[in-house]
Structure formats: C-alpha cells, structure tokens
PDB file of N, CA and C in Angstrom:
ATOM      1  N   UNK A   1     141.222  38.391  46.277  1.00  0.00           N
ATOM      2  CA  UNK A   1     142.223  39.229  46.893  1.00  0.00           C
ATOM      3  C   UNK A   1     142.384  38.876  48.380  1.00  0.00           C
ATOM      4  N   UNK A   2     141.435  38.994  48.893  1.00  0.00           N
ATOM      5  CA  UNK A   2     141.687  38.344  50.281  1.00  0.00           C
ATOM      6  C   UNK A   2     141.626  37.140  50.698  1.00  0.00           C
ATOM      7  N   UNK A   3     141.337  36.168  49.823  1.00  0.00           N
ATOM      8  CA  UNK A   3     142.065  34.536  49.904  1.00  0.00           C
ATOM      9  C   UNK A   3     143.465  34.488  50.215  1.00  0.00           C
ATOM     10  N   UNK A   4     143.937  35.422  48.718  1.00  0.00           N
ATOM     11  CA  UNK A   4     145.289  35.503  48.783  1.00  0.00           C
ATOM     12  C   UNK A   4     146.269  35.557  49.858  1.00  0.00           C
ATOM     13  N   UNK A   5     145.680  37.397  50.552  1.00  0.00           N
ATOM     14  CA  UNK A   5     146.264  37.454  51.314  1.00  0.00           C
ATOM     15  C   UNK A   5     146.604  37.076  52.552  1.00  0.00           C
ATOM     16  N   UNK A   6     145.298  36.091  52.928  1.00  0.00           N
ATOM     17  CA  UNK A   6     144.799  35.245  53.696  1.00  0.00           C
ATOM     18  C   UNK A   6     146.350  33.794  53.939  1.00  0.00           C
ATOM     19  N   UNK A   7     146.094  33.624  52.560  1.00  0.00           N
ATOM     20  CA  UNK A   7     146.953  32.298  52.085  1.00  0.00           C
ATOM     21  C   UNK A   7     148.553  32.598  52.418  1.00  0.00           C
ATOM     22  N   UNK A   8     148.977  33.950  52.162  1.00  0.00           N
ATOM     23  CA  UNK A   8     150.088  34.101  52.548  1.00  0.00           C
ATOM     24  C   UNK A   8     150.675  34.691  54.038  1.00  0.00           C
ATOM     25  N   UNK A   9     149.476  34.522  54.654  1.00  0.00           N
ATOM     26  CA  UNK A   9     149.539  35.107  56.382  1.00  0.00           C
ATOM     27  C   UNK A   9     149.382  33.862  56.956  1.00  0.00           C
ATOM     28  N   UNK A  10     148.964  32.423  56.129  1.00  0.00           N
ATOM     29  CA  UNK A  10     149.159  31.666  56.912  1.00  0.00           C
ATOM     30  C   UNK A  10     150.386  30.962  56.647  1.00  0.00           C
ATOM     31  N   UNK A  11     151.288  30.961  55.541  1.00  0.00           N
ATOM     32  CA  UNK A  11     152.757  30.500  55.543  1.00  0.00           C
ATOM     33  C   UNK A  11     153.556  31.322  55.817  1.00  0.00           C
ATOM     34  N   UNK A  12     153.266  32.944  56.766  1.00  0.00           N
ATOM     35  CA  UNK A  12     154.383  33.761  56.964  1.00  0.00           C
ATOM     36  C   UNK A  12     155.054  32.955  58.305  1.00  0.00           C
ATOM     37  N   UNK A  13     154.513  32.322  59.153  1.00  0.00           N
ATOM     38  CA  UNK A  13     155.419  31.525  60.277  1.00  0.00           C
ATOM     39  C   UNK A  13     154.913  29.978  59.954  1.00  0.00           C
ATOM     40  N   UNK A  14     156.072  29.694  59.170  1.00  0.00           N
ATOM     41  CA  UNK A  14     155.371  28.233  58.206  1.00  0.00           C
ATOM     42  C   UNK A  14     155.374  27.330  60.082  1.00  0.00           C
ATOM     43  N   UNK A  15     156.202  27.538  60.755  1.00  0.00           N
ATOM     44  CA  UNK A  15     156.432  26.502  62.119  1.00  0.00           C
ATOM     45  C   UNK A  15     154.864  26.765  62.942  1.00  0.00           C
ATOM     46  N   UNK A  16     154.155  28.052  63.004  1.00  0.00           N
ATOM     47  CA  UNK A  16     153.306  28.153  64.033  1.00  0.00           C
ATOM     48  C   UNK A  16     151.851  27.402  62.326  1.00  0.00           C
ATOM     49  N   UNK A  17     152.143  27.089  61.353  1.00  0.00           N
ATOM     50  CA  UNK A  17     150.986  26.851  60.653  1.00  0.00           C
ATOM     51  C   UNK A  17     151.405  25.402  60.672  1.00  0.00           C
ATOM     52  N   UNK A  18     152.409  24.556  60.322  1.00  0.00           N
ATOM     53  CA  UNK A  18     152.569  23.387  60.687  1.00  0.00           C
ATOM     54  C   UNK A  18     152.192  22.901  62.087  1.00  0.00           C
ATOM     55  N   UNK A  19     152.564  23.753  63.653  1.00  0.00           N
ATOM     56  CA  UNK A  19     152.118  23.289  64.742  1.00  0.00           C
ATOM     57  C   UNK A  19     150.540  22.838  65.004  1.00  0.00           C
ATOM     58  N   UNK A  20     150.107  24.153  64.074  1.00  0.00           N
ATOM     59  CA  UNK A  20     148.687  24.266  64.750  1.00  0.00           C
ATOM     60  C   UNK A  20     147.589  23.473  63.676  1.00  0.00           C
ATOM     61  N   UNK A  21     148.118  22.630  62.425  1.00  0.00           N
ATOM     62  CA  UNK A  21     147.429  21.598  61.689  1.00  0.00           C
ATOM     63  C   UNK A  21     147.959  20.396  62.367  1.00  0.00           C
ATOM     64  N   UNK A  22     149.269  20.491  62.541  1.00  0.00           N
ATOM     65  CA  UNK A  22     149.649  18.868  63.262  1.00  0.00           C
ATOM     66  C   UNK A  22     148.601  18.677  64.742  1.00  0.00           C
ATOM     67  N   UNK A  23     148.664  19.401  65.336  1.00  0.00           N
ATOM     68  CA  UNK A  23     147.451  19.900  66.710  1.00  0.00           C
ATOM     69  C   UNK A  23     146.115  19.571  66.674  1.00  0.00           C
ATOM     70  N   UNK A  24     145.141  19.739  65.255  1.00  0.00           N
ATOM     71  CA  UNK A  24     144.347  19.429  64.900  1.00  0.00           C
ATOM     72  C   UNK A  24     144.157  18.189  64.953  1.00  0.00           C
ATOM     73  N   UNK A  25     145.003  17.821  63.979  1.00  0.00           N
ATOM     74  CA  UNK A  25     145.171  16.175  63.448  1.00  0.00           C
ATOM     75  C   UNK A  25     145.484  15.484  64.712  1.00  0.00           C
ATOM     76  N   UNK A  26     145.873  15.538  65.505  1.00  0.00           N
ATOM     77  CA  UNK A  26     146.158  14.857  66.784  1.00  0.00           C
ATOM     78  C   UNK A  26     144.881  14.987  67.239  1.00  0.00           C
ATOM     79  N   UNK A  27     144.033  16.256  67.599  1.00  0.00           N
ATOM     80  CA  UNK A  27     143.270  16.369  68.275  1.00  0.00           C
ATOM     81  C   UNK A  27     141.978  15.391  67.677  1.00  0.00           C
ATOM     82  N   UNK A  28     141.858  15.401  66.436  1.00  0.00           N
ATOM     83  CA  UNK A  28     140.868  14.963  65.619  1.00  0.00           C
ATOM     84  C   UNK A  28     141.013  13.141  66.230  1.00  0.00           C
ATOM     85  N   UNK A  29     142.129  12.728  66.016  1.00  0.00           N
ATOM     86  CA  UNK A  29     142.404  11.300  65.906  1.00  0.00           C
ATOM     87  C   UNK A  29     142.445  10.587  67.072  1.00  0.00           C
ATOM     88  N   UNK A  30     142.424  11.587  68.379  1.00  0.00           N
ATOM     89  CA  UNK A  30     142.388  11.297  69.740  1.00  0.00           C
ATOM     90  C   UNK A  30     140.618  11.207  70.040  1.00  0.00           C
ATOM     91  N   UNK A  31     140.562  12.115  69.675  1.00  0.00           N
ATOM     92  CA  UNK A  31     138.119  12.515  69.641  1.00  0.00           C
ATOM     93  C   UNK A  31     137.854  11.188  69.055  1.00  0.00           C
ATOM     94  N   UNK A  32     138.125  11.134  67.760  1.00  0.00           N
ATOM     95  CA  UNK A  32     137.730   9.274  67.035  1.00  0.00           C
ATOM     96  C   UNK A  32     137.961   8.496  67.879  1.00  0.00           C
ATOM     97  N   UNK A  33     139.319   8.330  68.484  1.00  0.00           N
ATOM     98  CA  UNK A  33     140.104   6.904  69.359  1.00  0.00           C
ATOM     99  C   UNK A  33     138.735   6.894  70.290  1.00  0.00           C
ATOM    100  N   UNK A  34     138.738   8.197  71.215  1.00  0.00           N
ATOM    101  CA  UNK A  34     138.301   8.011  72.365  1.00  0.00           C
ATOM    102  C   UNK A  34     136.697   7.407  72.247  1.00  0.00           C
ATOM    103  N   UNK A  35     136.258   7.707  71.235  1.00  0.00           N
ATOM    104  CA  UNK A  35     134.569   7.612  70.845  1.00  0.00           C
ATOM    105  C   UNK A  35     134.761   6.384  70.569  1.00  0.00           C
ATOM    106  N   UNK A  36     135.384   5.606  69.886  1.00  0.00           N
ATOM    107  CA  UNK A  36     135.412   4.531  69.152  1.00  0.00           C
ATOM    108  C   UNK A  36     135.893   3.319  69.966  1.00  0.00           C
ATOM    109  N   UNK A  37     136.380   3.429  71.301  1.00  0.00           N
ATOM    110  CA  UNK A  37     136.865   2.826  72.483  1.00  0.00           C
ATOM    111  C   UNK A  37     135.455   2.638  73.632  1.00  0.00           C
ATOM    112  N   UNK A  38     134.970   3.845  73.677  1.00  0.00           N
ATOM    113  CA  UNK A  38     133.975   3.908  74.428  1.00  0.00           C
ATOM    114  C   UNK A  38     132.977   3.208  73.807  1.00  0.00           C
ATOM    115  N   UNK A  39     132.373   3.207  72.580  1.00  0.00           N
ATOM    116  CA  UNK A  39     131.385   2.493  72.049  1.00  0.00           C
ATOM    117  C   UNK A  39     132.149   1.333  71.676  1.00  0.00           C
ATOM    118  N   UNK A  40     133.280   0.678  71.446  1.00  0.00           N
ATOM    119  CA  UNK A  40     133.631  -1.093  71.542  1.00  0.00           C
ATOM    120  C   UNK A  40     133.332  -1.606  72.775  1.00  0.00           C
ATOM    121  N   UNK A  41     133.493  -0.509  73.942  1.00  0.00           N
ATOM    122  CA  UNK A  41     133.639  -1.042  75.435  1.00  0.00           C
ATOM    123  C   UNK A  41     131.339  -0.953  75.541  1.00  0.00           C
ATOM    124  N   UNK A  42     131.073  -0.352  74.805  1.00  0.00           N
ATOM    125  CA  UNK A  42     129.355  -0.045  75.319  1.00  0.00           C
ATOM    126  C   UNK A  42     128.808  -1.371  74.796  1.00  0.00           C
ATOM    127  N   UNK A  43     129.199  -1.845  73.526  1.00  0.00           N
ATOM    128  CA  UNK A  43     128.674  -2.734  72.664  1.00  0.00           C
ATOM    129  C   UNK A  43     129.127  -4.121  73.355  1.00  0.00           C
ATOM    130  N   UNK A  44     130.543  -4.034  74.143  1.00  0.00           N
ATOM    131  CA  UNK A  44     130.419  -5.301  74.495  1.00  0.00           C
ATOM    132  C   UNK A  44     129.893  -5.572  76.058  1.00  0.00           C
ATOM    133  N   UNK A  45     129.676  -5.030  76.536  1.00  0.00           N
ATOM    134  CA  UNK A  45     128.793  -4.916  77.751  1.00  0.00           C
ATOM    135  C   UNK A  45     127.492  -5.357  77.713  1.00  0.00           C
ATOM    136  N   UNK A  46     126.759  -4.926  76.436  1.00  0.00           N
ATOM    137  CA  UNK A  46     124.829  -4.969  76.131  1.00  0.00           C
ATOM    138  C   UNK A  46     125.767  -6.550  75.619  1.00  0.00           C
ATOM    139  N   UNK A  47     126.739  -6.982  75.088  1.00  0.00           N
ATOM    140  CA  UNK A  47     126.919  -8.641  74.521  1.00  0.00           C
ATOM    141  C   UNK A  47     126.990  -9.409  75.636  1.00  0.00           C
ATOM    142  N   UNK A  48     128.154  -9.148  76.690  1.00  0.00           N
ATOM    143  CA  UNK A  48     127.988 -10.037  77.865  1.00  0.00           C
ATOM    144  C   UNK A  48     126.951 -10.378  78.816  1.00  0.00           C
ATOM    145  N   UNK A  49     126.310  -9.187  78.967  1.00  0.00           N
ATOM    146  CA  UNK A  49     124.774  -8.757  79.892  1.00  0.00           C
ATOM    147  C   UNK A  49     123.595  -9.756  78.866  1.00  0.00           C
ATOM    148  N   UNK A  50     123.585  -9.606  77.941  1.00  0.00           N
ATOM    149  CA  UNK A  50     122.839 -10.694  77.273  1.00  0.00           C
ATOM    150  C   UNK A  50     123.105 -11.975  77.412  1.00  0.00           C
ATOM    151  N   UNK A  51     124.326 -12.099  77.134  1.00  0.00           N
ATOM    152  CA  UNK A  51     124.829 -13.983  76.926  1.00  0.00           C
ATOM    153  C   UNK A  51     124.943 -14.508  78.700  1.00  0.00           C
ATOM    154  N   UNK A  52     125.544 -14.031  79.356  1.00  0.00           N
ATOM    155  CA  UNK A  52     125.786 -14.745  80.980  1.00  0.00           C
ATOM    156  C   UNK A  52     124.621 -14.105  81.864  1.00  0.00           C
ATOM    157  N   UNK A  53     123.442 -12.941  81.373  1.00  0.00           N
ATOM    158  CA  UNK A  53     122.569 -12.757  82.365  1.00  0.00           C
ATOM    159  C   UNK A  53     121.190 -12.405  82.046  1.00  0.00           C
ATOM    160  N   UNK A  54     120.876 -11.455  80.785  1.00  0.00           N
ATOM    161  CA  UNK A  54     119.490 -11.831  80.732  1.00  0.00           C
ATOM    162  C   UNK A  54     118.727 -12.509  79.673  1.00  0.00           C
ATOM    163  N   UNK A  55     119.824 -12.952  78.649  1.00  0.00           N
ATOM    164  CA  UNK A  55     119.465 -13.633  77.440  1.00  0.00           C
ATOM    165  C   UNK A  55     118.210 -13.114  76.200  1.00  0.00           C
ATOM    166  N   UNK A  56     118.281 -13.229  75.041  1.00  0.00           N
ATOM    167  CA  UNK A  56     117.780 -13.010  74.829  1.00  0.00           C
ATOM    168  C   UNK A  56     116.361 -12.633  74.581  1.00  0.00           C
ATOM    169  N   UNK A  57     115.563 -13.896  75.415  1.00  0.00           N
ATOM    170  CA  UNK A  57     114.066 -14.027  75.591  1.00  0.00           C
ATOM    171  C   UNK A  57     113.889 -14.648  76.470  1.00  0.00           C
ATOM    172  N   UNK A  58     113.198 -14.069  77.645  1.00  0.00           N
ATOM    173  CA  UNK A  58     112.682 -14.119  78.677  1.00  0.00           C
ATOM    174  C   UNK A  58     111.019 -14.315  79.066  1.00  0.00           C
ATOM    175  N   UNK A  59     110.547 -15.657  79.447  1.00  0.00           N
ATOM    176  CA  UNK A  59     109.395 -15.638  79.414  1.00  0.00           C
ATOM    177  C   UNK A  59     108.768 -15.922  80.962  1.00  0.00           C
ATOM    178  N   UNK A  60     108.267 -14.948  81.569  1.00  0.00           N
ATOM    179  CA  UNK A  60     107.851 -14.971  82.531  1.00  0.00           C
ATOM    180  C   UNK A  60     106.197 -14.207  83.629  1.00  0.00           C
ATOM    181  N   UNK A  61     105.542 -14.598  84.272  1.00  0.00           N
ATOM    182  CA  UNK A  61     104.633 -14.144  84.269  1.00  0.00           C
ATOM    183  C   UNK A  61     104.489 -12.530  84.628  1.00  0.00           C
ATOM    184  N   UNK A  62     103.429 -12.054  84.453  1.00  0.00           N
ATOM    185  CA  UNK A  62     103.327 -10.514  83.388  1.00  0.00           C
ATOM    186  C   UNK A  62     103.384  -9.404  84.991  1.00  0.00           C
ATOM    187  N   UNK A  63     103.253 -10.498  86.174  1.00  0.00           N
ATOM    188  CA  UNK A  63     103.510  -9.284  87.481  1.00  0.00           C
ATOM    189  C   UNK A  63     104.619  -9.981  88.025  1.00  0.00           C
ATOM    190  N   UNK A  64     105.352 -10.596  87.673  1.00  0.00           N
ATOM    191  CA  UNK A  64     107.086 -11.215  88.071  1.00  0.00           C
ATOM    192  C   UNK A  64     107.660 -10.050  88.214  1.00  0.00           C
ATOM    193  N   UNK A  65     108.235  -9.126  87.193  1.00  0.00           N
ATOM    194  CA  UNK A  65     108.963  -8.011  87.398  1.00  0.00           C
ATOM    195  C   UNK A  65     108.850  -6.915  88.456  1.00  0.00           C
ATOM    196  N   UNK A  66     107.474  -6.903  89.027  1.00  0.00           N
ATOM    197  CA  UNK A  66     106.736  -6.094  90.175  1.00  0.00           C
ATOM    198  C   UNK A  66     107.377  -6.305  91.427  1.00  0.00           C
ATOM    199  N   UNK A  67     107.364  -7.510  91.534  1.00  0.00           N
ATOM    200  CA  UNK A  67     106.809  -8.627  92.681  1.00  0.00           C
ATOM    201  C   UNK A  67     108.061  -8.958  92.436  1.00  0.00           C
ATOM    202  N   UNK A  68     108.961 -10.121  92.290  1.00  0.00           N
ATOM    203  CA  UNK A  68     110.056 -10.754  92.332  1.00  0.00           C
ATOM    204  C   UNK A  68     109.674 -11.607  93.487  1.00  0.00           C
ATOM    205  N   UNK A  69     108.086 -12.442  93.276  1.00  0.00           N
ATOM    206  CA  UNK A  69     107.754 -13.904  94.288  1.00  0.00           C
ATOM    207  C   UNK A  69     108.282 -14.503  93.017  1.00  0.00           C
ATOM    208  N   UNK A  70     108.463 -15.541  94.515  1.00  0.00           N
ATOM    209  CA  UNK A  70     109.002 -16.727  93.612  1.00  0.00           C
ATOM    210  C   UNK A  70     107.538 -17.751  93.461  1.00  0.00           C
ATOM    211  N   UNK A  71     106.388 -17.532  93.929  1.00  0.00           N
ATOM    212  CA  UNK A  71     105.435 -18.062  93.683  1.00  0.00           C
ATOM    213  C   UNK A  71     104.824 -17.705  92.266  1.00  0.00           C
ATOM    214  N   UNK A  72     105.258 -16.746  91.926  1.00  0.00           N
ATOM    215  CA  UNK A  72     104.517 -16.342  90.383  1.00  0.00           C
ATOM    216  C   UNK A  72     105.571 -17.449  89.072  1.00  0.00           C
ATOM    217  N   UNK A  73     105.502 -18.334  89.317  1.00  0.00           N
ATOM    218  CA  UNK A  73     105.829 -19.805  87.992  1.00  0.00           C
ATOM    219  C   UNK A  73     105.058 -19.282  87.061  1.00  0.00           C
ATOM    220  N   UNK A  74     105.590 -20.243  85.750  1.00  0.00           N
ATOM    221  CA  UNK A  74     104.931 -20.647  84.662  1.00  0.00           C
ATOM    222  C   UNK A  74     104.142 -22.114  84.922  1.00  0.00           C
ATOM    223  N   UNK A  75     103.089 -22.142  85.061  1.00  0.00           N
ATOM    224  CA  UNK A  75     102.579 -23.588  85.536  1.00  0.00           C
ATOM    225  C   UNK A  75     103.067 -24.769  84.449  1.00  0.00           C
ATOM    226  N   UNK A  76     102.725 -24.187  83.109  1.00  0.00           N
ATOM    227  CA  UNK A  76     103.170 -25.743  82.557  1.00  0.00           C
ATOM    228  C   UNK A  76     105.057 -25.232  81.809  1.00  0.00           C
ATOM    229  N   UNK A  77     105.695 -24.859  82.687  1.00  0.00           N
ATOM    230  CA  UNK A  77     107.370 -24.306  81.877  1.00  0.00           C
ATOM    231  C   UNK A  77     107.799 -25.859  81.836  1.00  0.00           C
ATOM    232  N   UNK A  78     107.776 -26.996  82.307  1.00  0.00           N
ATOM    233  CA  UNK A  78     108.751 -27.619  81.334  1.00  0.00           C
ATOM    234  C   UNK A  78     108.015 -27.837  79.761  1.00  0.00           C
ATOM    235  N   UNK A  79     106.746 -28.187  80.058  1.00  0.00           N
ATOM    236  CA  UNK A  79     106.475 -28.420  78.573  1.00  0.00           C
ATOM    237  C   UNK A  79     106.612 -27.363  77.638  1.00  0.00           C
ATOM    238  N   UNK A  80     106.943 -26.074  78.209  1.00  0.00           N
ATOM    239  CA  UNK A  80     106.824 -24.987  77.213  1.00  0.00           C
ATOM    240  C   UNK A  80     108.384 -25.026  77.167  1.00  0.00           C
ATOM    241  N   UNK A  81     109.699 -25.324  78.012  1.00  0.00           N
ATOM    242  CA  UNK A  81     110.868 -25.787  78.004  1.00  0.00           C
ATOM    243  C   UNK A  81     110.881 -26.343  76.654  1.00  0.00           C
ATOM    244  N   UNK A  82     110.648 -27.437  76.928  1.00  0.00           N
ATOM    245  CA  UNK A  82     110.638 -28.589  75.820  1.00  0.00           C
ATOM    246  C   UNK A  82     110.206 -28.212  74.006  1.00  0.00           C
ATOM    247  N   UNK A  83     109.381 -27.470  74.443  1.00  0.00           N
ATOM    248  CA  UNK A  83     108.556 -27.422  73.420  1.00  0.00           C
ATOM    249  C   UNK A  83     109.977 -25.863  71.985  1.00  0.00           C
ATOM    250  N   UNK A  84     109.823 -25.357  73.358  1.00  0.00           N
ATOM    251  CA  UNK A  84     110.876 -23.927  72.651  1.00  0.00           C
ATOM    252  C   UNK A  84     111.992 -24.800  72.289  1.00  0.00           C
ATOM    253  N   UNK A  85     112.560 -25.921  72.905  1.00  0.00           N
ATOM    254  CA  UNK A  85     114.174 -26.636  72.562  1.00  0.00           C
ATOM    255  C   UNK A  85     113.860 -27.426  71.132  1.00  0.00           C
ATOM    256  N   UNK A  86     112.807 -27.900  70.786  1.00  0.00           N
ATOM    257  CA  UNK A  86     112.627 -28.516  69.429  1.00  0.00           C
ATOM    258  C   UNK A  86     112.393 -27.463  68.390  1.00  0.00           C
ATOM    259  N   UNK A  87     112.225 -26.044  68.504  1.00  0.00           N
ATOM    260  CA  UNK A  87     113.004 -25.140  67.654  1.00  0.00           C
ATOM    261  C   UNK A  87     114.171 -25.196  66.760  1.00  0.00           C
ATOM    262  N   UNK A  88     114.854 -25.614  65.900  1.00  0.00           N
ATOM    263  CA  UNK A  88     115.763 -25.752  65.395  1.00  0.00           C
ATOM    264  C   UNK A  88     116.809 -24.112  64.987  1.00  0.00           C
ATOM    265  N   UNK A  89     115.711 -22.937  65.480  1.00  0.00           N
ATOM    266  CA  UNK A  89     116.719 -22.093  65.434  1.00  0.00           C
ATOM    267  C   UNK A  89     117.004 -21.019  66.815  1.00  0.00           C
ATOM    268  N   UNK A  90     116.560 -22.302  67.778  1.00  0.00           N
ATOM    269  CA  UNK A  90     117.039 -21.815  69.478  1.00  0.00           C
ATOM    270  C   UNK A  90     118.449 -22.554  69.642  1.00  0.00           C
ATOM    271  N   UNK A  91     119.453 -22.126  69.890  1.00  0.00           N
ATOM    272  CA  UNK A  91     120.609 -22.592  70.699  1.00  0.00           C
ATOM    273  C   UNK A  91     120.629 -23.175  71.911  1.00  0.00           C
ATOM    274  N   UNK A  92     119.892 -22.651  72.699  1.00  0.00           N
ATOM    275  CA  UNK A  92     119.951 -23.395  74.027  1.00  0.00           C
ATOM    276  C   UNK A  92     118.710 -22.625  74.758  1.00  0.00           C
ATOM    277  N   UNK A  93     118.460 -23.166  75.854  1.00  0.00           N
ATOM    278  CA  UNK A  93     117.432 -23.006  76.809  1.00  0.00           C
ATOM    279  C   UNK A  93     117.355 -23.552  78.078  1.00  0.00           C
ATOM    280  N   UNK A  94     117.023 -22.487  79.414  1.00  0.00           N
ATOM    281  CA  UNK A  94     117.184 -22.899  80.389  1.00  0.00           C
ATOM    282  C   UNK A  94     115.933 -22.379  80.968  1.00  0.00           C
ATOM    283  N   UNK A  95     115.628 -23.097  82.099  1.00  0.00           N
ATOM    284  CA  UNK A  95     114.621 -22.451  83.342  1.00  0.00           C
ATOM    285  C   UNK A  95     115.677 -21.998  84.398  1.00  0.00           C
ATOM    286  N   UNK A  96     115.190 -20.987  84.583  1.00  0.00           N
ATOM    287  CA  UNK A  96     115.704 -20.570  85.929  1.00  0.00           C
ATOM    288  C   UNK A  96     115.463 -20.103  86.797  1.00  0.00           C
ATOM    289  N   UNK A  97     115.696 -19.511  87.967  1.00  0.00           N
ATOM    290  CA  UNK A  97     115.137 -18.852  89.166  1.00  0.00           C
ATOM    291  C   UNK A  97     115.349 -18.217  89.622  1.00  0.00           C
ATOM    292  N   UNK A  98     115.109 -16.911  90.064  1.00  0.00           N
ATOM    293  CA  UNK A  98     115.845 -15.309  90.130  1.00  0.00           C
ATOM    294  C   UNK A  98     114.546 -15.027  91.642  1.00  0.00           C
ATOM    295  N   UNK A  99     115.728 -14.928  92.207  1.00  0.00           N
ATOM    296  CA  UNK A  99     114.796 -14.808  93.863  1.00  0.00           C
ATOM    297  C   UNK A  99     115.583 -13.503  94.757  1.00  0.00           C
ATOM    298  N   UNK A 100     115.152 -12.961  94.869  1.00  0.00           N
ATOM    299  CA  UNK A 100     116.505 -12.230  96.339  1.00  0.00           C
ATOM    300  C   UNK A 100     116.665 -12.635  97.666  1.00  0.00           C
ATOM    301  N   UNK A 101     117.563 -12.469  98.297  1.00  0.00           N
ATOM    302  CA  UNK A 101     118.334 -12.553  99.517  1.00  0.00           C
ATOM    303  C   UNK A 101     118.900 -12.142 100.082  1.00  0.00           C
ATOM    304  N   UNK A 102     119.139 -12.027 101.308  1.00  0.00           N
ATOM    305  CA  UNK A 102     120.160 -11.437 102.020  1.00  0.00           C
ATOM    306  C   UNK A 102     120.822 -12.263 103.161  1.00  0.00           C
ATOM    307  N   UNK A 103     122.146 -12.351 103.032  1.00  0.00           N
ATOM    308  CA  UNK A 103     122.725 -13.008 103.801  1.00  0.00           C
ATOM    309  C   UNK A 103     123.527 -12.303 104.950  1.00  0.00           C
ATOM    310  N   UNK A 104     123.100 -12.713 106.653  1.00  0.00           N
ATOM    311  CA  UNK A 104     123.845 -11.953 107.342  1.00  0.00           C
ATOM    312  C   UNK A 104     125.027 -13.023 108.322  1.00  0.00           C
ATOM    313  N   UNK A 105     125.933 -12.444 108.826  1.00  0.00           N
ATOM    314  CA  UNK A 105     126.927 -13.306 109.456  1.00  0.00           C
ATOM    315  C   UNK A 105     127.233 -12.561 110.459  1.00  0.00           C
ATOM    316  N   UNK A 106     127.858 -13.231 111.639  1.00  0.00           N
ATOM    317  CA  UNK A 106     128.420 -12.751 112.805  1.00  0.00           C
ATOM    318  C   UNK A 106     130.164 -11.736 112.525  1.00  0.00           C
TER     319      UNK A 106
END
C-alpha cells in the first residue's frame, strides 16, 4: 500500500521526477569522470617518475640516502654494471650520480 502510494507521488510532477533522476545521472557520471581522470593522471606520474628518474632498481650504499656524499660509491659498480647488463631480462642500465648543489650568480 505504501509502495503504491509512494509510486504515484513520484509521477504526480512527472517534470520535477524526470529533473531530479536526469540530476543524478549527471551527478553520478561526473563523480566517475572526475575519479577516473584523477587516477589516469596518478598512475601516470608513479610511470614517468620511474622511467626518467628513479627507475626501477636502485642499488646503492645502505647510508647514501642519509648522507647524499658523493664519497659513499659502490667500490666494484662497473663490474656489478656489467654483470646486471648480461641479464637477459634487464633493458637497460646505467651508473649514475646524484649529488646536490647550489648555484649562485650576480
């Protein structure tokens, strides 16, 4: 009984029950867009930040991250270079050198 009457209070202004499902549906499909934009834009950020800056595997000595000397090397890195590139399921490999600076000018 009160489904019913329910059911027919919501087609007594069929325009304000059409507004306010079309409203929904907009609202619904805008919440998805916006979520689904934000996480394409999150996912490709952690992709670029990997590929042009910290790559996937990083091997460096265990107080480097502390410190950021550039005296803390890997003593034998080319042979361990070398050795990771005859991997057949490494793509590529580099040494590199991550130092800070500051540059001042007149």
């Amino acid at each position: 009984m009160i489904l019913k009457i329910a059911w027919r209070n919501i087609w007594r202004n069929r325009m304000r029950s059409i507004l306010i499902a079309l409203s929904v549906a907009i609202g619904l499909w805008a919440g998805m867009f916006a979520t689904s934009f934000s996480w394409g834009l999150y996912k490709e950020h952690i992709r670029t930040s990997i590929e042009t800056e910290l790559s996937h595997i990083q091997i460096h000595d265990p107080s480097f991250p502390s410190d950021l000397a550039p005296e803390l090397t890997i003593a034998n890195g080319q042979s361990l270079t070398d050795e990771i590139r005859k991997n057949k399921l490494v793509s590529g490999v580099s040494a590199r050198v991550i130092t800070s600076a500051m540059i001042n000018s007149p």
